[in-house]
Protein backbone atom coordinates (compact mmCIF):
# COMPACT_ATOMS: atom_id res chain seq x y z
CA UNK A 1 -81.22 70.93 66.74
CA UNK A 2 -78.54 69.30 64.77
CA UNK A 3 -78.52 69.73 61.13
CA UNK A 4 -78.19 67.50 58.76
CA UNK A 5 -74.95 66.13 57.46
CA UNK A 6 -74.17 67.01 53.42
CA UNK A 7 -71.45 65.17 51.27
CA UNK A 8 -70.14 66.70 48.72
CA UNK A 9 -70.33 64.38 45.74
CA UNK A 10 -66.71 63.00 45.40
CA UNK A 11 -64.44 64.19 42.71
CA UNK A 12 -63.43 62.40 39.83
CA UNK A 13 -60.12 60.08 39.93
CA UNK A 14 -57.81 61.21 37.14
CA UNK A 15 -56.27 58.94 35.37
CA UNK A 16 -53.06 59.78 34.38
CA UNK A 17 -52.55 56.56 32.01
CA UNK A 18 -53.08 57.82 28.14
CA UNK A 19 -56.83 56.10 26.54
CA UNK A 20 -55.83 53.40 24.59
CA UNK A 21 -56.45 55.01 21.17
CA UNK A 22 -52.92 57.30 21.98
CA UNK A 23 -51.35 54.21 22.78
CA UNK A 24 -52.04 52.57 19.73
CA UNK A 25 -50.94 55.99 17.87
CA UNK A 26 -47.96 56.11 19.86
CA UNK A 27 -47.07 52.56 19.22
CA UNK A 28 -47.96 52.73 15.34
CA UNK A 29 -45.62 55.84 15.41
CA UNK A 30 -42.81 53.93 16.71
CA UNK A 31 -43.15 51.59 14.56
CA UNK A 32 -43.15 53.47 11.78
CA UNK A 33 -40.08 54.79 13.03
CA UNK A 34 -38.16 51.71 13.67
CA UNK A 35 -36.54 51.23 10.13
CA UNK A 36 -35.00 54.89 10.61
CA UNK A 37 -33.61 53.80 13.47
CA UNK A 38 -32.30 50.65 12.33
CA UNK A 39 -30.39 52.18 9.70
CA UNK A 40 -29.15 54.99 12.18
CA UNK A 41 -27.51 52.14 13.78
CA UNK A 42 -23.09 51.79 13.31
CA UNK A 43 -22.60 49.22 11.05
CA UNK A 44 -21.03 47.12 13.46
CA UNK A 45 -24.05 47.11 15.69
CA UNK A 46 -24.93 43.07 14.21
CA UNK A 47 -21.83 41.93 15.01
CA UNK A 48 -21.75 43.32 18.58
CA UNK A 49 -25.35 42.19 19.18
CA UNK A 50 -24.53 38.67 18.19
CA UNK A 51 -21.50 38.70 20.62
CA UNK A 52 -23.86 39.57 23.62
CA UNK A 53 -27.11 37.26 22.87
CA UNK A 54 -25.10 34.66 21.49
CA UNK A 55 -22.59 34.78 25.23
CA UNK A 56 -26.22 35.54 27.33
CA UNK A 57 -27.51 32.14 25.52
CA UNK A 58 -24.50 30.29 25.97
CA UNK A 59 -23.64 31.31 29.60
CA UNK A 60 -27.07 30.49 30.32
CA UNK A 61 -27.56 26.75 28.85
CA UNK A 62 -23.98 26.41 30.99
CA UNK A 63 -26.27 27.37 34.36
CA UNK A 64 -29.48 25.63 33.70
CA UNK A 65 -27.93 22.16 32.01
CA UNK A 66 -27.24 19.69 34.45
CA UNK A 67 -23.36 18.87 35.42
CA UNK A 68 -21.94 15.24 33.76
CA UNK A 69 -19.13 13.07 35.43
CA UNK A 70 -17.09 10.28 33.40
CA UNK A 71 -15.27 7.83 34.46
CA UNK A 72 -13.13 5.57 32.62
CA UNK A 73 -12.20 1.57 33.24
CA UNK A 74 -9.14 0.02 31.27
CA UNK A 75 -9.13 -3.69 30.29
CA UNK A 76 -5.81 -5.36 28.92
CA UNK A 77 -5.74 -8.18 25.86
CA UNK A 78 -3.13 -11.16 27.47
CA UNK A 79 -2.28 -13.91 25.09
CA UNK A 80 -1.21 -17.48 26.08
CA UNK A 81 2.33 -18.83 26.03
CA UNK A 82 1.39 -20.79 23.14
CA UNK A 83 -0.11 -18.08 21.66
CA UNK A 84 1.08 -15.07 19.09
CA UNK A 85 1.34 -11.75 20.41
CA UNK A 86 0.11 -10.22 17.49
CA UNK A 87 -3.03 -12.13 18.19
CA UNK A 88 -3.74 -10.11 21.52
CA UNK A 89 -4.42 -6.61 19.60
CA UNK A 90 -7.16 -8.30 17.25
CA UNK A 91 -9.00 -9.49 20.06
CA UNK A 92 -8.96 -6.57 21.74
CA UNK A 93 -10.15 -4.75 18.95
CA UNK A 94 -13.13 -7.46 18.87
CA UNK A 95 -13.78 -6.95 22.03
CA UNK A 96 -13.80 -3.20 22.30
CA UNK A 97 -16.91 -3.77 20.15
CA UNK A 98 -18.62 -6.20 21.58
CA UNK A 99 -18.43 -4.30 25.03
CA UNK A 100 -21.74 -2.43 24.13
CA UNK A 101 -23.87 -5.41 22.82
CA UNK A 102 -26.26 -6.78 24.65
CA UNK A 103 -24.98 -9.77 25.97
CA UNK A 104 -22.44 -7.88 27.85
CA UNK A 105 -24.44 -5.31 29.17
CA UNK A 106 -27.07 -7.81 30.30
CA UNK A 107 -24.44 -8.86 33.07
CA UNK A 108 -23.20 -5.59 33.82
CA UNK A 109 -26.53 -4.02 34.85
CA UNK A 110 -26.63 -6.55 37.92
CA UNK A 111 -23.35 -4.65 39.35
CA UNK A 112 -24.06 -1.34 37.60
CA UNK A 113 -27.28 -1.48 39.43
CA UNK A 114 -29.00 0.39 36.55
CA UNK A 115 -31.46 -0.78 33.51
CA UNK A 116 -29.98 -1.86 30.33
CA UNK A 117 -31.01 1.08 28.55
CA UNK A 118 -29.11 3.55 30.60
CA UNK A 119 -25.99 1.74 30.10
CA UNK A 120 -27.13 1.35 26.05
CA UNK A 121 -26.77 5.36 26.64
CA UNK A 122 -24.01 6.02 28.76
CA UNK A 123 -21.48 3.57 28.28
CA UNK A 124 -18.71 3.82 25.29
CA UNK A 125 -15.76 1.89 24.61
CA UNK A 126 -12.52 2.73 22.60
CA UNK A 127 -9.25 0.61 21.52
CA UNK A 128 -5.62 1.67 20.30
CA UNK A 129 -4.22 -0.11 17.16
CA UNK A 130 -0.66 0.24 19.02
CA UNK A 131 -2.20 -1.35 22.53
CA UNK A 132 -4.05 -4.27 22.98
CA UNK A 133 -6.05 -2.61 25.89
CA UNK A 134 -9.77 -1.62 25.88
CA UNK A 135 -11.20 1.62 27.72
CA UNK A 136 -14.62 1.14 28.50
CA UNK A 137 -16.25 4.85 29.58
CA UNK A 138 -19.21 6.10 31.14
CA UNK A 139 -20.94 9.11 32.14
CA UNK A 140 -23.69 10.33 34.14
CA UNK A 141 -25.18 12.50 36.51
CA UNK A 142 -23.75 11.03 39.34
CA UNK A 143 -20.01 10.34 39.64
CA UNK A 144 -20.46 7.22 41.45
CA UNK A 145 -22.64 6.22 39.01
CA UNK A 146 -20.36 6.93 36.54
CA UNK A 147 -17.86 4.12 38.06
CA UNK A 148 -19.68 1.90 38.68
CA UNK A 149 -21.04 1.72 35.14
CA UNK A 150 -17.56 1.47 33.37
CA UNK A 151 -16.13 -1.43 36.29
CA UNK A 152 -19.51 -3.50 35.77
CA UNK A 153 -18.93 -2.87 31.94
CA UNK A 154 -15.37 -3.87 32.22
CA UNK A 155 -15.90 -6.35 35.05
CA UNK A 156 -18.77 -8.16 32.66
CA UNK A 157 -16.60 -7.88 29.63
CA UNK A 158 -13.78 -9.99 30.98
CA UNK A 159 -15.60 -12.45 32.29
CA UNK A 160 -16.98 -13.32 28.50
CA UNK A 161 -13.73 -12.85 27.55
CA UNK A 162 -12.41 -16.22 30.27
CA UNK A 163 -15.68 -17.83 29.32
CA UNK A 164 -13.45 -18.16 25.54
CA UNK A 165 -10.24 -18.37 26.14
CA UNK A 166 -9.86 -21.82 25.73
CA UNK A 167 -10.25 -21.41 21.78
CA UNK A 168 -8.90 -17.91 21.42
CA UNK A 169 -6.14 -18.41 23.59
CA UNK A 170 -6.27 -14.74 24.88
CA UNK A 171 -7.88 -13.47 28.38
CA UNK A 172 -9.10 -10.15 29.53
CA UNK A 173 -7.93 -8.55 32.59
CA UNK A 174 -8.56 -5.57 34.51
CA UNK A 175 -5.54 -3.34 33.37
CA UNK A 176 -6.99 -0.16 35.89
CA UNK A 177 -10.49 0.26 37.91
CA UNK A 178 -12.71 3.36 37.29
CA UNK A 179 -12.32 5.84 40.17
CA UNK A 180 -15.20 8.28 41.48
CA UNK A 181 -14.58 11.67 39.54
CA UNK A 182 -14.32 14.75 41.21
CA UNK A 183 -14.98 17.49 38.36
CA UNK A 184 -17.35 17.73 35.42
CA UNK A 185 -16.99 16.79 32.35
CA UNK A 186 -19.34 19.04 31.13
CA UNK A 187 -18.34 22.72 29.94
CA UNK A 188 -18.96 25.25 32.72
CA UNK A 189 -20.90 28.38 32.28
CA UNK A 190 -17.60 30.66 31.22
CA UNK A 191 -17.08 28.38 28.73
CA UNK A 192 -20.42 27.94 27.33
CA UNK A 193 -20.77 31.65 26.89
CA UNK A 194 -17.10 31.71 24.86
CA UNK A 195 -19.03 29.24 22.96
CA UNK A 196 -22.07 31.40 22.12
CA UNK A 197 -20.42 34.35 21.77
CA UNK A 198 -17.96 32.88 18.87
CA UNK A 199 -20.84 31.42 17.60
CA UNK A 200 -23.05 34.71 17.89
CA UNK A 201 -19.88 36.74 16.81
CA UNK A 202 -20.07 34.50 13.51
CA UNK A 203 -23.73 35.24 12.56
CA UNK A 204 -23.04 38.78 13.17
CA UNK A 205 -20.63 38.96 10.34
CA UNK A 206 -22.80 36.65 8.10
CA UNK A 207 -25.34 39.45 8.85
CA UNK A 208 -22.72 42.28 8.09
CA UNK A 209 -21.81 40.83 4.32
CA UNK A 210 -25.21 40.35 3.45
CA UNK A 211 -26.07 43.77 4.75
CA UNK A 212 -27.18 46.54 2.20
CA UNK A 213 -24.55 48.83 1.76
CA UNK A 214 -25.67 52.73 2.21
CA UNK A 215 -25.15 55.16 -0.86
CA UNK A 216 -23.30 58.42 -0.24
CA UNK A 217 -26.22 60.22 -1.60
CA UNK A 218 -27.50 62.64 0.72
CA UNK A 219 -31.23 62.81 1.08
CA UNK A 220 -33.37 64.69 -0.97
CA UNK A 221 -30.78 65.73 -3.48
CA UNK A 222 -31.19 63.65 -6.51
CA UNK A 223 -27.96 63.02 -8.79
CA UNK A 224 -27.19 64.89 -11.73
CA UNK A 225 -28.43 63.37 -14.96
CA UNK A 226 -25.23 63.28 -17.29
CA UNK A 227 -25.48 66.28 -20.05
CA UNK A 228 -26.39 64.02 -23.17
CA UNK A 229 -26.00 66.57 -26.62
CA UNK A 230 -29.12 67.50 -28.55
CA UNK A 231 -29.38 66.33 -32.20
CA UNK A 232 -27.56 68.86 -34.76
CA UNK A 233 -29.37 70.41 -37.55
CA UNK A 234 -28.68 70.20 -40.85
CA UNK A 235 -27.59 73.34 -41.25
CA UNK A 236 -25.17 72.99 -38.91
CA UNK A 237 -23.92 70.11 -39.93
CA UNK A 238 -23.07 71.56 -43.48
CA UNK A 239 -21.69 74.64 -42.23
CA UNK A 240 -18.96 72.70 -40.51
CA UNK A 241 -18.71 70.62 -43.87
């Protein structure tokens, strides 16, 4: 006969993890702690921990934020023979800012090969009161975005420039084509993170002069009230009369 098979009824699991009412004490404890600790702390420790978040948060946005190329197209002011010289820098100041309008962007998107919008956003001219010349700049994502933006800007702009130049007597021509960049313009990572750690450096020691200053008092030992004289009696007072 075979007999029958027992089991033993199985043991209990410990649990080595505390119940969560000595968490909660443990946590409320450290808490209660923290301000102790805080003032433990060097008093350089907020300017050193505004150095490292503010270079962690800088080196960071330098990582995640997406790499931008410029490119730049230069447009020269040419007067007529019967024309003054003088005449040339005015116009090319009013055509530096007319570049951006409308008009002239309206053209330049068929060669730009982007919407009207993007060109509203990426494209920015700038003149020289020494030079009649015109730089027409663009930036984007793409470097050969970039140059084709600021040639259809500048290509556009003279063109409304020969459409006039019977009455103003001065024409618009390319002076130097927009090339295909090979770096960023954008700040790397390195110096991003100079950035933020000047920055976090800076409201560090903001943090430092408003600090509290600690007393020389040691704990638990109260000062010494100053020794202030009783009142004198009468009699004493006419004795030493």
């Amino acid at each position: 006969m075979t007999e029958p098979l027992t089991q033993s009824p199985a043991a209990p699991a410990t649990d080595d993890e505390p119940p969560p009412s000595a968490r909660r004490h443990r946590v409320r404890a450290a808490l209660r702690h923290l301000p102790h600790r805080l003032r433990s702390l060097p008093p350089w420790s907020p300017l050193a921990a505004g150095v490292l978040v503010g270079g962690l948060l800088g080196a960071g946005y330098g990582l995640v934020a997406t790499p931008q190329y410029t490119a730049t197209s230069y447009v020269v002011a040419v007067p007529a023979d019967t024309s003054d010289p003088a005449s040339a820098l005015g116009f090319a100041q009013a055509y530096g800012r007319v570049a951006t309008q409308l008009a002239v962007l309206g053209d330049a998107q068929m060669w730009a090969h982007v919407p009207v919008a993007t060109l509203e956003r990426s494209v920015r001219t700038a003149t020289s009161p020494d030079a009649p010349m015109v730089s027409v700049t663009a930036t984007s994502a793409d470097p050969e975005e970039a140059a084709d933006m600021a040639n259809a800007v500048a290509r556009a702009l003279t063109r409304h420039a020969a459409d006039s130049a019977d009455d103003t007597h001065v024409e618009l021509r390319q002076f130097a084509r927009a090339t295909e960049p090979t770096e960023a313009s954008s700040a790397s990572a390195p110096v991003t993170g100079l950035v933020g750690a000047s920055a976090g450096g800076l409201l560090g020691g903001l943090a430092l002069l408003v600090r509290p200053r600690r007393t020389a008092r040691e704990p638990g030992r109260a000062a010494a009230a100053p020794a202030v004289p009783g009142p004198a009696s009468a009699a004493d007072v006419r004795g030493q009369l």
